[in-house]
Protein backbone atom coordinates (compact mmCIF):
# COMPACT_ATOMS: atom_id res chain seq x y z
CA UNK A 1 0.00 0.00 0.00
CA UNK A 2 2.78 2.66 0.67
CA UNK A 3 5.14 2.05 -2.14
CA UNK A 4 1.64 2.67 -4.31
CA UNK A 5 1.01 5.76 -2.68
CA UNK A 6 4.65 6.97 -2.21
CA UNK A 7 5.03 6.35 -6.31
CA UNK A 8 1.78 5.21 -7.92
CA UNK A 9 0.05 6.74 -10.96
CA UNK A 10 -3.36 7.03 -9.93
CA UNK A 11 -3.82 5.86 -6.43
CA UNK A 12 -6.96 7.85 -6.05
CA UNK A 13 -8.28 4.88 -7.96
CA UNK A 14 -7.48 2.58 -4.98
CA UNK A 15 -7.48 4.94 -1.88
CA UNK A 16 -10.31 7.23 -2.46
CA UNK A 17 -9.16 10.60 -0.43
CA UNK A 18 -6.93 8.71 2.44
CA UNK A 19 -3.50 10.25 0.62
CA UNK A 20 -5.20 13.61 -0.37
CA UNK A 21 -4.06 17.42 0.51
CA UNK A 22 -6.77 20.08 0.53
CA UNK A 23 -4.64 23.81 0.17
CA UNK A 24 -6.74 27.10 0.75
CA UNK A 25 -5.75 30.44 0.36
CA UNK A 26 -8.16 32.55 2.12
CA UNK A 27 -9.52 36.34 2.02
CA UNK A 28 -9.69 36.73 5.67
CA UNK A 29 -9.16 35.16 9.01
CA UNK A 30 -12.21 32.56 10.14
CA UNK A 31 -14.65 32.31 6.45
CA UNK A 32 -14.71 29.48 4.50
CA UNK A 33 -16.47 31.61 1.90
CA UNK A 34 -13.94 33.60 -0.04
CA UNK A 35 -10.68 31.84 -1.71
CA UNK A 36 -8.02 33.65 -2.96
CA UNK A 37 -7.15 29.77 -4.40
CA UNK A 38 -8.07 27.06 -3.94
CA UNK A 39 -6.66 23.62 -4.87
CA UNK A 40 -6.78 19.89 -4.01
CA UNK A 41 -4.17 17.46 -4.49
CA UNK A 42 -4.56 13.80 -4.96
CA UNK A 43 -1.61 12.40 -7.21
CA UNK A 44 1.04 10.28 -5.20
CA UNK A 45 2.52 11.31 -1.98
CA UNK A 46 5.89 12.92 -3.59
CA UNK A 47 3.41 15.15 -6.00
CA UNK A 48 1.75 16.45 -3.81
CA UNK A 49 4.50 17.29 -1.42
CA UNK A 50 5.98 19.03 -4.48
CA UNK A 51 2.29 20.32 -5.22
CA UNK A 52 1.43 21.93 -1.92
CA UNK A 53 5.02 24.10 -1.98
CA UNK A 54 4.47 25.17 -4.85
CA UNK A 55 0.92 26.25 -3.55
CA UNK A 56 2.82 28.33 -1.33
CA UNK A 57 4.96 29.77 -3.55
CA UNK A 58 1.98 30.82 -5.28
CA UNK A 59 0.50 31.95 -2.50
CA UNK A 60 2.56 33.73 0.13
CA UNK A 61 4.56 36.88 -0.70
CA UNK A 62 7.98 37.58 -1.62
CA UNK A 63 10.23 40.32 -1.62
CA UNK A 64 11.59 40.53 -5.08
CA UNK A 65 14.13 42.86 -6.62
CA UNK A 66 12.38 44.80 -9.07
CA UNK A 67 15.16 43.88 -12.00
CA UNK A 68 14.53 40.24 -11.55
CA UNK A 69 11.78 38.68 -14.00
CA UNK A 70 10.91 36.18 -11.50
CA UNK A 71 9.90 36.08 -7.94
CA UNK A 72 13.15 34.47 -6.60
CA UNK A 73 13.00 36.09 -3.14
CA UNK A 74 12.28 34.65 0.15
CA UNK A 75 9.00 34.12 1.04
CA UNK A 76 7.42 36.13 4.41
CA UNK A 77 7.81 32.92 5.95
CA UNK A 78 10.88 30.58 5.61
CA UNK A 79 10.83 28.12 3.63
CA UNK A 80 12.58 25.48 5.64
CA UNK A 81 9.76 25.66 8.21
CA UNK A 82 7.16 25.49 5.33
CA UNK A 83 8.82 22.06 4.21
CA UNK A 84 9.32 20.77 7.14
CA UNK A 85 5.86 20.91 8.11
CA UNK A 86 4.74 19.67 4.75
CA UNK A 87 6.80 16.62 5.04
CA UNK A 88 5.90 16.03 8.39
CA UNK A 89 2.20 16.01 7.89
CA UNK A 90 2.67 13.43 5.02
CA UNK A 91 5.03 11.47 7.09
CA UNK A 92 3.30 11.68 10.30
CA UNK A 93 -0.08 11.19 8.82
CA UNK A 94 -2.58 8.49 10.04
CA UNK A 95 -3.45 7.31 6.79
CA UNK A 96 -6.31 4.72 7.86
CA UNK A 97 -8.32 7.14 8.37
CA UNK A 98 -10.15 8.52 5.23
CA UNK A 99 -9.76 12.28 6.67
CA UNK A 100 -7.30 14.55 4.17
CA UNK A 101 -4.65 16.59 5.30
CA UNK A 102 -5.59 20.35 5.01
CA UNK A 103 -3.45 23.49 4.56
CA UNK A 104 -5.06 26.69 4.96
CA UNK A 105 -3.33 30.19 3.97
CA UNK A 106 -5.01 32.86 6.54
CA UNK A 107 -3.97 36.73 6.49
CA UNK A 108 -2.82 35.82 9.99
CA UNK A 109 -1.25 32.52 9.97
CA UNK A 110 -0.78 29.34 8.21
CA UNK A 111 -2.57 26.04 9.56
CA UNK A 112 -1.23 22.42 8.30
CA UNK A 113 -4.31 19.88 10.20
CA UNK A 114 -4.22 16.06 9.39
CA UNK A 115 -5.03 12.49 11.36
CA UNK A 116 -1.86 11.96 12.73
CA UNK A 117 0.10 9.83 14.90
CA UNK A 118 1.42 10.91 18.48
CA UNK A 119 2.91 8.34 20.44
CA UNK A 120 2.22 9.67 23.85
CA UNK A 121 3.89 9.50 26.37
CA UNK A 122 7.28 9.36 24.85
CA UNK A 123 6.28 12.33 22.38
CA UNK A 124 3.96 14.86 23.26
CA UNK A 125 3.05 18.60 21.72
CA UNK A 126 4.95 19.99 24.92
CA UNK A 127 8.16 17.53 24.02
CA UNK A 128 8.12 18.37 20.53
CA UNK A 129 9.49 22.00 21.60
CA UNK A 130 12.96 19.94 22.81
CA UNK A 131 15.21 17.43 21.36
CA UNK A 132 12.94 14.03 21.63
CA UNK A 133 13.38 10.81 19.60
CA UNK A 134 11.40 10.06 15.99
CA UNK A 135 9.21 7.52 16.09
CA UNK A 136 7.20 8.28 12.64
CA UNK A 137 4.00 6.49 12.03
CA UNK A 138 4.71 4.94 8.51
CA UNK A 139 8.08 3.56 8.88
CA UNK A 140 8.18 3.28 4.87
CA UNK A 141 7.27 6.59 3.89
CA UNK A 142 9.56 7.75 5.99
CA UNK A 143 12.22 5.87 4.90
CA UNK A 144 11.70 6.94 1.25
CA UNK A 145 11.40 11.13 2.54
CA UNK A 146 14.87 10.08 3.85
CA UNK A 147 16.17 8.71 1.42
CA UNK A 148 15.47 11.78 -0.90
CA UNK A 149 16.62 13.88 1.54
CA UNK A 150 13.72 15.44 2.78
CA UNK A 151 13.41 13.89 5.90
CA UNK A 152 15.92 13.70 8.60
CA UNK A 153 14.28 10.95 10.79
CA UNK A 154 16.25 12.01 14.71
CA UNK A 155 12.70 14.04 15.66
CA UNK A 156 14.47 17.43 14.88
CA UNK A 157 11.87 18.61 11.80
CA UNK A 158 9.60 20.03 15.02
CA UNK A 159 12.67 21.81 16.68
CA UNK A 160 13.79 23.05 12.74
CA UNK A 161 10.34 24.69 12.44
CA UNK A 162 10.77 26.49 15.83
CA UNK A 163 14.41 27.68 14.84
CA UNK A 164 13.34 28.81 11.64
CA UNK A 165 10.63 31.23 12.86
CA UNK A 166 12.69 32.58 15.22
CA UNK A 167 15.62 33.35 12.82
CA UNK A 168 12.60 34.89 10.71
CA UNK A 169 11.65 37.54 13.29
CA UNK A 170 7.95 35.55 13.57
CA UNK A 171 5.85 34.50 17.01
CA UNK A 172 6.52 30.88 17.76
CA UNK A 173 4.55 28.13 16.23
CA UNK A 174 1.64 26.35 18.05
CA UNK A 175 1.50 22.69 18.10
CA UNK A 176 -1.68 20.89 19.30
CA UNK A 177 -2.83 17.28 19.12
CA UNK A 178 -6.76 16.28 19.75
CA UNK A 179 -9.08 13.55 18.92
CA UNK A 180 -6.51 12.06 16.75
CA UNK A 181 -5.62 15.19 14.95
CA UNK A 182 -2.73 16.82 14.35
CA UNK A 183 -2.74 20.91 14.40
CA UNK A 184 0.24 23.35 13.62
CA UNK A 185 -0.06 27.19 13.65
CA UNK A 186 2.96 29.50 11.88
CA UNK A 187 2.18 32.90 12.71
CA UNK A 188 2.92 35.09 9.79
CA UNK A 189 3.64 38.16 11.67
């Protein structure tokens, strides 16, 4: 099942929307009703880790020098905390449950929210803010985000994130865990 998802061609054929990633860019702070874009993802798991950063290139600004012809600055948040998250929730995710992962773009923050895995109590949202061990859900996929380089696998993607935001001048991110689901909150001011 994961080496289908990790590299099939159309696993949406077999998995209906366990492997999907919902991205929403939105027009204000709590509405569902006004997208700035919108876009759902539902190839295999490496295209739509590729898919969803490009949705935030797309999607968050970028200071740009106004001779360049393309936007090849750094986005308002860094971009090493953006893909860490990203592979994280992919990682991390509890895929037998037929709940997709969801990224929404707010004026105030980005939220990534997906059935995850916490394996309480030797990792917990308050341990995640120190060094603790990895312990990732689907062994496999993990494996594979390694071996690409993408994934470190020694629990430091949580304590990247947090190092990241700092460096960027942004509050600190919120991690939360409830009912099974995963929540993380980057700030974007």
């Amino acid at each position: 099942m994961q080496q289908f998802l990790l590299f099939g061609k159309r696993p949406a054929k077999y998995f209906g929307g366990h492997f999907e990633v919902k991205c929403g860019a939105f027009a204000d702070n709590e509405s569902y009703n006004e997208f700035l874009d919108d876009h759902e993802f539902s190839s295999n798991l490496f295209s739509n880790f590729k898919a969803v950063l490009s949705f935030f290139d797309r999607n968050l600004s970028a200071a740009f020098n106004k001779k360049e012809t393309s936007k090849n600055g750094e986005m308002e948040l860094p971009f090493l905390a953006i893909r860490e998250a990203t592979v994280n929730m992919i990682v991390h995710k509890d895929y037998r449950k037929g709940i997709k992962s969801t990224v929404e773009i707010r004026p105030d923050r980005v939220v990534f929210y997906n059935p995850g895995h916490l394996f309480q109590p030797f990792i917990s949202t308050e341990k995640m803010l120190k060094p603790h061990p990895s312990k990732p859900g689907n062994k496999l996929i993990a494996k594979i985000f390694y071996l690409a380089g993408f994934f470190e696998n020694w629990g430091s993607g949580t304590l990247a994130i947090l190092s990241e935001m700092k460096k960027a001048g942004k509050k600190p991110p919120e991690f939360s865990f409830d009912g099974g689901m995963f929540r993380l909150v980057l700030p974007r001011n």
